[in-house]
C-alpha atoms as a PDB file:
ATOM      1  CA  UNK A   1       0.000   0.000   0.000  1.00  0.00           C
ATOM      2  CA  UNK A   2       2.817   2.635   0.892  1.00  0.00           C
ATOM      3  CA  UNK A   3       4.321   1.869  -2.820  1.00  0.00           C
ATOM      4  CA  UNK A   4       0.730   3.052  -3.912  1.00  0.00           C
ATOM      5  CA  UNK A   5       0.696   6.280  -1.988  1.00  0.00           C
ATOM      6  CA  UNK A   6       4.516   7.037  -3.385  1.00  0.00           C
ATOM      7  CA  UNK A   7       3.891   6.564  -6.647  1.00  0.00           C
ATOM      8  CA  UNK A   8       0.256   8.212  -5.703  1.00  0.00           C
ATOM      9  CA  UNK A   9       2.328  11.537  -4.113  1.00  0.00           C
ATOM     10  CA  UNK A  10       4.868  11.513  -6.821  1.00  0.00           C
ATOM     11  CA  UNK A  11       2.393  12.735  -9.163  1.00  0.00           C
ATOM     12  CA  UNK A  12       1.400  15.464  -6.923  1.00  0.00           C
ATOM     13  CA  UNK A  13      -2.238  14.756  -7.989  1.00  0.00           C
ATOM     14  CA  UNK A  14      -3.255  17.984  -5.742  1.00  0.00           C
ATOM     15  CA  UNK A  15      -2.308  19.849  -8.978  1.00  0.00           C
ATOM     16  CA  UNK A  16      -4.822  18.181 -11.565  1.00  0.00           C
ATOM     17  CA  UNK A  17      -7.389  20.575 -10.281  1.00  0.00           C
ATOM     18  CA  UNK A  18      -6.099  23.471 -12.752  1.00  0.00           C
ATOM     19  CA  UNK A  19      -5.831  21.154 -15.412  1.00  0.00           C
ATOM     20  CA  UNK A  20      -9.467  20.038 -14.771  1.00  0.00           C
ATOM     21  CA  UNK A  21     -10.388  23.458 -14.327  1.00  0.00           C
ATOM     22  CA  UNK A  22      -9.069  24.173 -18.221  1.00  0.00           C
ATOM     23  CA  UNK A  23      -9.989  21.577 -19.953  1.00  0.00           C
ATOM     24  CA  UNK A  24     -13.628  22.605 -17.789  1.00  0.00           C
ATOM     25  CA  UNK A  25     -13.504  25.936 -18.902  1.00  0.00           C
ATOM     26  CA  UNK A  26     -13.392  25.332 -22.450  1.00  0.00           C
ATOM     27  CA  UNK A  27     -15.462  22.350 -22.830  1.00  0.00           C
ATOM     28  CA  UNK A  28     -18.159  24.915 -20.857  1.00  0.00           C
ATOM     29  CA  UNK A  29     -17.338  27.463 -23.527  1.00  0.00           C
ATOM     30  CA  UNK A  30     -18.232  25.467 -26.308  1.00  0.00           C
ATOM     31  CA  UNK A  31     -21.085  24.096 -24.942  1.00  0.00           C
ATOM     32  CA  UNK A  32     -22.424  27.605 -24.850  1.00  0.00           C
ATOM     33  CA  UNK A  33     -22.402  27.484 -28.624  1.00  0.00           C
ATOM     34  CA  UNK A  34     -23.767  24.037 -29.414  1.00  0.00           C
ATOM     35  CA  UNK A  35     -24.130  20.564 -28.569  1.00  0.00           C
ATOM     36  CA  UNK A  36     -21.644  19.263 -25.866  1.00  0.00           C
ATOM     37  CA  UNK A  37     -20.267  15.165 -25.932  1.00  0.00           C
ATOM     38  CA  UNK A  38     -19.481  14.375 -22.407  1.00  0.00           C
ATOM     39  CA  UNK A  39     -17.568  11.121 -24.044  1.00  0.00           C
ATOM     40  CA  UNK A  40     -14.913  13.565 -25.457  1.00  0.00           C
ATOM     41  CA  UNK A  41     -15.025  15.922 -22.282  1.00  0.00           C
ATOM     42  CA  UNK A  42     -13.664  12.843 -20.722  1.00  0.00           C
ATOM     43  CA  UNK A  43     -11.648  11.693 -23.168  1.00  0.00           C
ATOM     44  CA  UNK A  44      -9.856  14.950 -22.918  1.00  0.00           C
ATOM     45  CA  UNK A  45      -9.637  15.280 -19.565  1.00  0.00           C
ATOM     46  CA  UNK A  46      -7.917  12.019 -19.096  1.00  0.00           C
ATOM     47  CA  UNK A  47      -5.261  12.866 -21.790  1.00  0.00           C
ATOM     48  CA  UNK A  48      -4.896  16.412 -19.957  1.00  0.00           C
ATOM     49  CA  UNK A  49      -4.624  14.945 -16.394  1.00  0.00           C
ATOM     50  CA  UNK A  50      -2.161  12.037 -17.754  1.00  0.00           C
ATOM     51  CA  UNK A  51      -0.001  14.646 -19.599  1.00  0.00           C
ATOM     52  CA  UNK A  52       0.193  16.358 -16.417  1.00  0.00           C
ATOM     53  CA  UNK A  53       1.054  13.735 -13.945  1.00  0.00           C
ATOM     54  CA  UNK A  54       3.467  12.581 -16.462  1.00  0.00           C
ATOM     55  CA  UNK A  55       5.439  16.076 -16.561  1.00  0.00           C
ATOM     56  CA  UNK A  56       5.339  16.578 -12.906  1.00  0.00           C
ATOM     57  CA  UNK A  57       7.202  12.773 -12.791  1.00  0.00           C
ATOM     58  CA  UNK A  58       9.754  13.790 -15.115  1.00  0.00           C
ATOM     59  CA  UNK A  59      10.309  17.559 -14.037  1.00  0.00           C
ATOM     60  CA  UNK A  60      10.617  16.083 -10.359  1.00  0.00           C
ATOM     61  CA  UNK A  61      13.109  13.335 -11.685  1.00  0.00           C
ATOM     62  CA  UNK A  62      15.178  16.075 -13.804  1.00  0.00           C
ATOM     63  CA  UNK A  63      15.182  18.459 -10.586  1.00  0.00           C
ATOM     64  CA  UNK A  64      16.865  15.538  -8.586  1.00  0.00           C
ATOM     65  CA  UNK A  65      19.410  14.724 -11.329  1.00  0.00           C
ATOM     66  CA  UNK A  66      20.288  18.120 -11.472  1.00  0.00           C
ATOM     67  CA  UNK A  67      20.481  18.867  -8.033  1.00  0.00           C
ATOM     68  CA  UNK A  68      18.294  21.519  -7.456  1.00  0.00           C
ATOM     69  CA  UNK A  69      15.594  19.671  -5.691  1.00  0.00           C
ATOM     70  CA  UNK A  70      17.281  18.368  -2.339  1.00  0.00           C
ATOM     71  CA  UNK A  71      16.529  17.784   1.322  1.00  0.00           C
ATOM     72  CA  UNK A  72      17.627  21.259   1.729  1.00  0.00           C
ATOM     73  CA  UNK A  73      15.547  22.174  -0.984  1.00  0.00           C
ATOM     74  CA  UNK A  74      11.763  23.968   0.783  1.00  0.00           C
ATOM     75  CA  UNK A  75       9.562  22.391  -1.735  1.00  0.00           C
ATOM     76  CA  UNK A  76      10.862  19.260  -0.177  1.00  0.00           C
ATOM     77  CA  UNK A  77       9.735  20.682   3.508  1.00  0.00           C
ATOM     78  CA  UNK A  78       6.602  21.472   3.155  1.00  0.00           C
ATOM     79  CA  UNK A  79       5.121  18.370   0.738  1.00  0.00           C
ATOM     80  CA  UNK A  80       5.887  14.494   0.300  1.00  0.00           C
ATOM     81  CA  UNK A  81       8.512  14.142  -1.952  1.00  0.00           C
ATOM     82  CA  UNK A  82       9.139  10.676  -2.535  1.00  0.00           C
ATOM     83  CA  UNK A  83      12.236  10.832  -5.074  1.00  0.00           C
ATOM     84  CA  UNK A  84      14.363  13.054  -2.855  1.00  0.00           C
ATOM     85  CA  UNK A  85      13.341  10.569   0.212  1.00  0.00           C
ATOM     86  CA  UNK A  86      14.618   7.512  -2.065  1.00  0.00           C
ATOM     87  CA  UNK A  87      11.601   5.922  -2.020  1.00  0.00           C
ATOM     88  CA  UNK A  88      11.113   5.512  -5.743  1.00  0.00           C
ATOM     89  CA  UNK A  89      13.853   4.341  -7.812  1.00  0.00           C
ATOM     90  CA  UNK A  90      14.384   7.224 -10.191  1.00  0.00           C
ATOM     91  CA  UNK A  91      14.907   5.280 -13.378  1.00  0.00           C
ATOM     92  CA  UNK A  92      11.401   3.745 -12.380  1.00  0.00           C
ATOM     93  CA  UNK A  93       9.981   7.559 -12.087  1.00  0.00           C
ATOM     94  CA  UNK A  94      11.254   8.559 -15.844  1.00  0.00           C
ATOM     95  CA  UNK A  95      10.232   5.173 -16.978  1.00  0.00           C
ATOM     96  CA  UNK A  96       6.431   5.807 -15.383  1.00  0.00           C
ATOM     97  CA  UNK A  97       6.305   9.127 -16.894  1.00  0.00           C
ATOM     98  CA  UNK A  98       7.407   8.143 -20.679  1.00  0.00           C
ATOM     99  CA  UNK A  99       4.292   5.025 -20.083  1.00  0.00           C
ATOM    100  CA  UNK A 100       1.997   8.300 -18.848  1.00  0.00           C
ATOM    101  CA  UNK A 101       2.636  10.296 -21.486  1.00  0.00           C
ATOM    102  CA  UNK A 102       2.485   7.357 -24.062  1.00  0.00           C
ATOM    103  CA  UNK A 103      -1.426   6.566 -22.379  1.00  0.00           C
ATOM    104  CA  UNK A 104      -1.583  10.952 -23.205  1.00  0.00           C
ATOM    105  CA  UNK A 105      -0.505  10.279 -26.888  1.00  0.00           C
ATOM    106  CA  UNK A 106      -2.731   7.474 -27.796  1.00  0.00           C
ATOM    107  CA  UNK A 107      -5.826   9.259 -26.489  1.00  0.00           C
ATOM    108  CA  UNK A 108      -4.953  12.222 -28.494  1.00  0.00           C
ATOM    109  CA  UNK A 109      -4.312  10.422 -31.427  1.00  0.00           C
ATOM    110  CA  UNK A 110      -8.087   9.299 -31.101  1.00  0.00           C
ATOM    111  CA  UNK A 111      -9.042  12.713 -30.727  1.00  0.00           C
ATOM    112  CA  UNK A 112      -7.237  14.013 -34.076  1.00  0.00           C
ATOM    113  CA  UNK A 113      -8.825  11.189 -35.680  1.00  0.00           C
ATOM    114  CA  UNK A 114     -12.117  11.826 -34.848  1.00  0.00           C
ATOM    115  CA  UNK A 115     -12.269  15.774 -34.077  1.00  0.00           C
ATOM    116  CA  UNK A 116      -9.366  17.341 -36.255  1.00  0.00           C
ATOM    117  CA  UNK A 117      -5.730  17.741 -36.850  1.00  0.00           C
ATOM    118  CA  UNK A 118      -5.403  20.663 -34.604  1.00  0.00           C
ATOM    119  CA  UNK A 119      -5.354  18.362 -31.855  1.00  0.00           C
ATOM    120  CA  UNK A 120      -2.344  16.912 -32.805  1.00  0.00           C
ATOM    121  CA  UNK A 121      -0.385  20.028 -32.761  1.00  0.00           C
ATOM    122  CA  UNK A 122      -1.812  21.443 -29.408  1.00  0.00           C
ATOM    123  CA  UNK A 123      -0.518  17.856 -28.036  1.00  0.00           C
ATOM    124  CA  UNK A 124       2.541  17.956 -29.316  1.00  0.00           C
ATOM    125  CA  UNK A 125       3.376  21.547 -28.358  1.00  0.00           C
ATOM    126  CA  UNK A 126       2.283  20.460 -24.800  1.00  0.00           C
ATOM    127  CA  UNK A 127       4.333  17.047 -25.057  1.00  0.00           C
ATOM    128  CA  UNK A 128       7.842  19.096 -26.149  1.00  0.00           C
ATOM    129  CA  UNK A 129       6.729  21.958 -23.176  1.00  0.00           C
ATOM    130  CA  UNK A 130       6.498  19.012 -20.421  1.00  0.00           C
ATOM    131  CA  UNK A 131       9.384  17.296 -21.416  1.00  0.00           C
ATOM    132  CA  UNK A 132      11.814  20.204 -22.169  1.00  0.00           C
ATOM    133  CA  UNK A 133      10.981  21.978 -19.001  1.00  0.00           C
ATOM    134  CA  UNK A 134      13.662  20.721 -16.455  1.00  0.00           C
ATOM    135  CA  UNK A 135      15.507  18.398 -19.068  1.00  0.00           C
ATOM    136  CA  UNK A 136      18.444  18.999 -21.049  1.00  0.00           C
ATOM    137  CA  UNK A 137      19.329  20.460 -23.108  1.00  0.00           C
ATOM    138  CA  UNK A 138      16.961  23.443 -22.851  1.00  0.00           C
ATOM    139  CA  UNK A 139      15.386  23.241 -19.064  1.00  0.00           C
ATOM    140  CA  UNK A 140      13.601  26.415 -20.118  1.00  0.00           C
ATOM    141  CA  UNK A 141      12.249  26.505 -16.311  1.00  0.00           C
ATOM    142  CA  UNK A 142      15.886  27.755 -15.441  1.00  0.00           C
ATOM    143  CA  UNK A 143      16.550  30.338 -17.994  1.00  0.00           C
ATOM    144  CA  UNK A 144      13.342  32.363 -16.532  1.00  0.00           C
ATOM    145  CA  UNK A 145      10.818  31.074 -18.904  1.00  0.00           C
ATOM    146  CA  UNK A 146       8.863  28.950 -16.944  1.00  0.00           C
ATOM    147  CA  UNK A 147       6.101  31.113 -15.772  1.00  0.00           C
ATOM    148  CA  UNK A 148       5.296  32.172 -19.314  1.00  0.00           C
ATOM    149  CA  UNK A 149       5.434  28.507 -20.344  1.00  0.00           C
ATOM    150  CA  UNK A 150       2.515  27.860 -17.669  1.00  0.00           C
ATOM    151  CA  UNK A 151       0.655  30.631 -18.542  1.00  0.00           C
ATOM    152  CA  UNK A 152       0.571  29.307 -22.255  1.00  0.00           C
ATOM    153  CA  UNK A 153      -0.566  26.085 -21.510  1.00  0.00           C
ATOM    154  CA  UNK A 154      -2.876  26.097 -18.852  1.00  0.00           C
ATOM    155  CA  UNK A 155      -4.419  29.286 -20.500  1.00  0.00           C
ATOM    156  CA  UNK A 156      -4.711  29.630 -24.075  1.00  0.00           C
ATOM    157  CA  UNK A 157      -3.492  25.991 -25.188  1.00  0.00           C
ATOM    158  CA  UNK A 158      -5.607  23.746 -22.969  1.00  0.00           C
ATOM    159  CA  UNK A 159      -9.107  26.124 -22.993  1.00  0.00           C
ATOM    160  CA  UNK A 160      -8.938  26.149 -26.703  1.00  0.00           C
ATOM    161  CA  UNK A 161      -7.839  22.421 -27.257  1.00  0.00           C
ATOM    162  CA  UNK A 162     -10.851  21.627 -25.092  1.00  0.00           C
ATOM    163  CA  UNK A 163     -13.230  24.220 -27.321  1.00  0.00           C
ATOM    164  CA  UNK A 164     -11.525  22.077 -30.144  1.00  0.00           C
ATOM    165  CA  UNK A 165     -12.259  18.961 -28.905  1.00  0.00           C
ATOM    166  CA  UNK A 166     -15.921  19.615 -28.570  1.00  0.00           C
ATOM    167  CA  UNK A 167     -16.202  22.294 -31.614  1.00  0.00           C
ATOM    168  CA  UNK A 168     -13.822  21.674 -33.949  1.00  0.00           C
ATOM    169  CA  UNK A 169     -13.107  25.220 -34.462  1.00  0.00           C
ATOM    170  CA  UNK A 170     -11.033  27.693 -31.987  1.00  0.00           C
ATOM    171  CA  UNK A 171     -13.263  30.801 -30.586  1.00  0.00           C
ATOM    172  CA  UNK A 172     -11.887  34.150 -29.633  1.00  0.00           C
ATOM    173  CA  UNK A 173     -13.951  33.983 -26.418  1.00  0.00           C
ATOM    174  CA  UNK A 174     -12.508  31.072 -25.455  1.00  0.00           C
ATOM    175  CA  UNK A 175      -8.989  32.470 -25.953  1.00  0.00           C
ATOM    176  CA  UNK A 176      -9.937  35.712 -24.210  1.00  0.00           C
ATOM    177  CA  UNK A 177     -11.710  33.978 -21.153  1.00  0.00           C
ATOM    178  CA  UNK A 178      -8.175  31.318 -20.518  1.00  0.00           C
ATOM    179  CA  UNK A 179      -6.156  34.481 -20.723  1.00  0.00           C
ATOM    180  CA  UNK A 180      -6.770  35.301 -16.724  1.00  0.00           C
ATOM    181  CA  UNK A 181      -6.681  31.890 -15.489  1.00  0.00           C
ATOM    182  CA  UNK A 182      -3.501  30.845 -17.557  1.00  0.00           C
ATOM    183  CA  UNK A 183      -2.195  34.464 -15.268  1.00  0.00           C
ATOM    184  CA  UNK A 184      -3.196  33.021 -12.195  1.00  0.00           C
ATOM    185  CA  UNK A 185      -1.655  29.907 -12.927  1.00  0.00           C
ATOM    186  CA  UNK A 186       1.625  30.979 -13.188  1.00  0.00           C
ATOM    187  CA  UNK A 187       1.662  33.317 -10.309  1.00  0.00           C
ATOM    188  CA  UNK A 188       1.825  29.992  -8.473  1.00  0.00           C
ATOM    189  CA  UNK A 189       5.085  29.004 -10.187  1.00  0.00           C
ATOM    190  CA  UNK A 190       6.189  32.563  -9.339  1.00  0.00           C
ATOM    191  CA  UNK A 191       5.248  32.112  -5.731  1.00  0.00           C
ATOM    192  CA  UNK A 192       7.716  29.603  -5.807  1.00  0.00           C
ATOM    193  CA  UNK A 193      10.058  30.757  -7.147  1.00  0.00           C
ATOM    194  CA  UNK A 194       9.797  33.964  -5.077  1.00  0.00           C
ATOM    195  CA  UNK A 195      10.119  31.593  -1.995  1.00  0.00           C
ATOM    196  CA  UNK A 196      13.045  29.861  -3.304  1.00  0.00           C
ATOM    197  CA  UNK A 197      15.233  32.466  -4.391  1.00  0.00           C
ATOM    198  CA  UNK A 198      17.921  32.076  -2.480  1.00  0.00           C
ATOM    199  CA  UNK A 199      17.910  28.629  -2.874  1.00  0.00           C
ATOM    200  CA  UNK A 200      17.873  29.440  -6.680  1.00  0.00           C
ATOM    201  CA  UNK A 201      20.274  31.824  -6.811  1.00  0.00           C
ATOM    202  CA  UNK A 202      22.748  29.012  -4.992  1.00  0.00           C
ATOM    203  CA  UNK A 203      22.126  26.431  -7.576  1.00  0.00           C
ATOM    204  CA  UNK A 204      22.298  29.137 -10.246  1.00  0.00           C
ATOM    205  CA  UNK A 205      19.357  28.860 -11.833  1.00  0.00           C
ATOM    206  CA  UNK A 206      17.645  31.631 -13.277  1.00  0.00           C
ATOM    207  CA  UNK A 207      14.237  32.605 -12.976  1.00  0.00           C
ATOM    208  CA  UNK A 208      11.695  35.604 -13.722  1.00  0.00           C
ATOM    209  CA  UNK A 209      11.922  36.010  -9.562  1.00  0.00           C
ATOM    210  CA  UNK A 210      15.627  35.786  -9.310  1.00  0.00           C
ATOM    211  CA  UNK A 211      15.960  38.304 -12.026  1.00  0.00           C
ATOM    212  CA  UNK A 212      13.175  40.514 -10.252  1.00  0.00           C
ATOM    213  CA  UNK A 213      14.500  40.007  -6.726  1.00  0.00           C
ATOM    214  CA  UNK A 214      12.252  39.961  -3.959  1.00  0.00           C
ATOM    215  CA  UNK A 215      10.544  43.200  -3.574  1.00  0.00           C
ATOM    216  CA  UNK A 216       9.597  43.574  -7.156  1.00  0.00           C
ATOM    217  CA  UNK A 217       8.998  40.016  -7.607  1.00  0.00           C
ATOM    218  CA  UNK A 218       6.114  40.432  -4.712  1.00  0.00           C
ATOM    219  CA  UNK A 219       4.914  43.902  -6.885  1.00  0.00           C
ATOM    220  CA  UNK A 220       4.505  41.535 -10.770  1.00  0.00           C
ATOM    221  CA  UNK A 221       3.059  39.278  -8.480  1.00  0.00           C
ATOM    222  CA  UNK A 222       0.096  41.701  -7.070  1.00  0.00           C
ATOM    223  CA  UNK A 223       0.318  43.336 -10.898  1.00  0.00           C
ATOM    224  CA  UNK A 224      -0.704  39.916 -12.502  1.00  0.00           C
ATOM    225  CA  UNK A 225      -3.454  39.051 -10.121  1.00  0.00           C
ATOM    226  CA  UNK A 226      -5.360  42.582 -10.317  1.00  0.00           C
ATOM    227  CA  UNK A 227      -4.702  42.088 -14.241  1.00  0.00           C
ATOM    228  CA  UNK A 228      -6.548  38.715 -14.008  1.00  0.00           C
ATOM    229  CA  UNK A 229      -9.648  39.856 -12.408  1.00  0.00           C
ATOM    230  CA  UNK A 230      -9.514  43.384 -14.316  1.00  0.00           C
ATOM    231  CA  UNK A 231      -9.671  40.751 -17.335  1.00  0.00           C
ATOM    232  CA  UNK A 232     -12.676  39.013 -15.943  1.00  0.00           C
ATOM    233  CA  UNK A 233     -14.618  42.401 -15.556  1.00  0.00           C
ATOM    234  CA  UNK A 234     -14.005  43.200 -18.608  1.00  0.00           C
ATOM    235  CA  UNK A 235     -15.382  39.802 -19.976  1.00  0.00           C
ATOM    236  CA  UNK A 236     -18.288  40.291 -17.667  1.00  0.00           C
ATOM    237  CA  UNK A 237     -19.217  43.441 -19.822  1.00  0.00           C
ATOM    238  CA  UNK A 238     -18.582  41.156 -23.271  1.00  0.00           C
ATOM    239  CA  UNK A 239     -19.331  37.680 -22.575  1.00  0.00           C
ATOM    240  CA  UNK A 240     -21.847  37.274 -19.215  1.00  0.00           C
ATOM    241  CA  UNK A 241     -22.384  38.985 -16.535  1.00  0.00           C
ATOM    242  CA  UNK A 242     -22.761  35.505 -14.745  1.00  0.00           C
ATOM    243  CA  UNK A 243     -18.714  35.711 -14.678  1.00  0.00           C
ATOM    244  CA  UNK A 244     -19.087  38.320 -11.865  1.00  0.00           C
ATOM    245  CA  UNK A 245     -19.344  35.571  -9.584  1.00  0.00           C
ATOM    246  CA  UNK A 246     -15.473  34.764  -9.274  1.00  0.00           C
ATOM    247  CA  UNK A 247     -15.468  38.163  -7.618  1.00  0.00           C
ATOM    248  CA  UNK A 248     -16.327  35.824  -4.598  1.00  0.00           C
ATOM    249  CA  UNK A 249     -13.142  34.491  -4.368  1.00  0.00           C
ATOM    250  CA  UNK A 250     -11.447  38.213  -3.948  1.00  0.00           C
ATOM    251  CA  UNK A 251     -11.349  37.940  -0.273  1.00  0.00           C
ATOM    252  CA  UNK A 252      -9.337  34.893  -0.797  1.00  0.00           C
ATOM    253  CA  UNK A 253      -6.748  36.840  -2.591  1.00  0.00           C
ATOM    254  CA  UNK A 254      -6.917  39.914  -0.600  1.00  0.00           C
ATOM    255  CA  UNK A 255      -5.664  37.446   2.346  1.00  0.00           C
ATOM    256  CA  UNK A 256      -3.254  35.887   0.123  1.00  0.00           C
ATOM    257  CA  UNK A 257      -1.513  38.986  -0.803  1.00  0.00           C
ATOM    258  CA  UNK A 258      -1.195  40.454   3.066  1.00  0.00           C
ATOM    259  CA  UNK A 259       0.032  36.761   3.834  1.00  0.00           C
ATOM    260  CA  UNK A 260       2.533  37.034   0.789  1.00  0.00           C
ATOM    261  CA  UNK A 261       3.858  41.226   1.805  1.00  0.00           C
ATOM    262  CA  UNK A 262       4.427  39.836   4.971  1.00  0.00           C
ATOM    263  CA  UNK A 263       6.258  36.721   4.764  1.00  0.00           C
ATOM    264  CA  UNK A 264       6.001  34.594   2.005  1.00  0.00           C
ATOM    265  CA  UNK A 265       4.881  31.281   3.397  1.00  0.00           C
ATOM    266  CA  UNK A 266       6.790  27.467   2.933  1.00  0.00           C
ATOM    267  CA  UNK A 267       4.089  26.711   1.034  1.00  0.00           C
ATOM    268  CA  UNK A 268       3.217  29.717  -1.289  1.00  0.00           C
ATOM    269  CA  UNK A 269       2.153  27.657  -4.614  1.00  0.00           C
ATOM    270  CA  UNK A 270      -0.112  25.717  -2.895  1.00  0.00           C
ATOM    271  CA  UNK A 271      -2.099  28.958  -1.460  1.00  0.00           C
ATOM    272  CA  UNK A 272      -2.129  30.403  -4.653  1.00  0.00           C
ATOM    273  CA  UNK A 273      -3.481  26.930  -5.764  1.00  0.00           C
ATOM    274  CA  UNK A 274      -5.822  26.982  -3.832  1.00  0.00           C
ATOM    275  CA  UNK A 275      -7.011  30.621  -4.773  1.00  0.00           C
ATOM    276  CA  UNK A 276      -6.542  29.427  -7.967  1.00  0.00           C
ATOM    277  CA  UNK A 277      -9.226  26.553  -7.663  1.00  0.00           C
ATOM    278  CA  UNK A 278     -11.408  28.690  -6.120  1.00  0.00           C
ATOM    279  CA  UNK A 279     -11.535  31.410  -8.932  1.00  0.00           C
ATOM    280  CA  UNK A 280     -11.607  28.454 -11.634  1.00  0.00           C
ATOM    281  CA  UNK A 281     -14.249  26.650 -10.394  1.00  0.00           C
ATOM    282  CA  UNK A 282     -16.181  30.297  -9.987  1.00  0.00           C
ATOM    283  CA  UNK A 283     -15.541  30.325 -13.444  1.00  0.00           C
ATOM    284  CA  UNK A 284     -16.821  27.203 -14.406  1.00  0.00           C
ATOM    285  CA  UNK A 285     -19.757  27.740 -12.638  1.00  0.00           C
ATOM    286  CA  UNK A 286     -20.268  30.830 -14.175  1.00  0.00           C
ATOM    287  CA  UNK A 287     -20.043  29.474 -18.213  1.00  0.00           C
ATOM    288  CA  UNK A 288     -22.059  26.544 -16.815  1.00  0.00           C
ATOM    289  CA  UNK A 289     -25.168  28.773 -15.926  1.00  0.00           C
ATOM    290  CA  UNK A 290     -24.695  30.937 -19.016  1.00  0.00           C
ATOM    291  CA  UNK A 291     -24.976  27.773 -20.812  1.00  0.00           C
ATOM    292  CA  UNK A 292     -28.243  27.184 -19.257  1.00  0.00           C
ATOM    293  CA  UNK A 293     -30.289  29.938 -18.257  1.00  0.00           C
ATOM    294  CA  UNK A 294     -28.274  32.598 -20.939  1.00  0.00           C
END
């Protein structure tokens, strides 16, 4: 059973809620405009979620090689870590991730059979952006690319793959409505980076919050998250009104913020997580009962 819960931890499965959240988004978007298959809703959910756990598996595996992620390391402090503990084999990890994203490939491969060729190339470009994030040669996540990385693929790649999936066409609206969630979902790669700059900055690694430094790291942090619900007003004025509701989660990152100014916590990307799950599944909700009541 504990071999379960490592390999079950390893995949930090606490993080599939934004991916649910996009693929959500979309699928609700493109319902909105027609008839809605709950069949490929899963179908691309699945791929999304496997693509996911499969990337966090071989980011954590390259972050061990590498040495960045240690027992020193803070991510390490504050959740399970089973590669830096030793208690997966790490050739086992890279192995399970290349079978994940495999299980990611074939259902896609489905999917651009039967919805379009577009899906293909949103697959790939998310295949080659999980795999080249920690790994060599590029590990773009240490040249200070990573946050824009996340932004493009939890925002505009995965909402409008979804739309695709269901539509087979892309829709501005879509594109516009992923833009402030893909925002928020970076700021909790920022977070932690902004946490583990010194740690960083020791391994010399470069990222957008090393280059920033603390104090203006914390200000693009505030800037992006009053840009992504700015964004969402805006859309509230274009789209629906019904998207005012994620203005219930404000509170949430009010508190987050005064938390952040004064100290940023061990666990800063999982509070932002967690405002972002609350904001996305406002979303949803939001598209959802646009979709029914208009």
């Amino acid at each position: 059973m504990s071999l379960y819960r490592n390999w079950f931890l390893a995949s930090r499965p606490w993080s599939f809620t934004m991916t649910a959240i996009s693929v959500s988004v979309g699928s609700a978007m493109a319902a909105i405009d027609g008839p809605f298959s709950w069949p490929f809703f899963f179908l691309a959910l699945v791929s999304a979620v496997l693509m996911h756990a499969a990337t966090n598996l071989i980011n954590d595996y390259y972050d061990v090689q590498s040495g960045v992620d240690t027992h020193q390391a803070r991510t390490a402090h504050y959740r399970p870590h089973p590669l830096v503990e030793g208690l997966l084999p790490a050739e086992q990890v890279r192995l399970v991730a290349y079978v994940l994203y495999t299980m990611a490939a074939v259902i896609g491969l489905f999917l651009t059979v039967t919805r379009g060729l577009a899906v293909l190339w949103i697959g790939a470009a998310g295949l080659l952006a999980g795999l080249t994030y920690t790994a060599p040669p590029f590990r773009y996540k240490y040249i200070a690319l990573g946050e824009i990385s996340v932004f493009l693929m939890w925002g505009p790649l995965m909402v409008e793959g979804a739309y695709f999936v269901q539509r087979q066409a892309f829709d501005l609206n879509a594109l516009l409505v992923s833009l402030p969630f893909g925002v928020l979902v970076a700021l909790v790669l920022l977070a932690n980076n902004i946490r583990d700059i010194d740690h960083d900055r020791s391994r010399h690694i470069h990222t957008l919050a090393t280059l920033l430094g603390h104090r203006r790291g914390l200000h693009a942090y505030l800037l992006l998250m009053v840009l992504a619900y700015a964004g969402m007003l805006v859309l509230a004025g274009t789209l629906t009104p019904w998207i005012l509701i994620i203005f219930l989660s404000l509170p949430l990152a009010v508190g987050l913020l005064k938390q952040m100014v004064r100290a940023v916590p061990a666990d800063a990307d999982a509070q932002t997580a967690k405002l972002d799950t609350a904001f996305g599944l406002l979303l949803v909700v939001s598209l959802v009962l646009e979709g029914l009541i208009g």
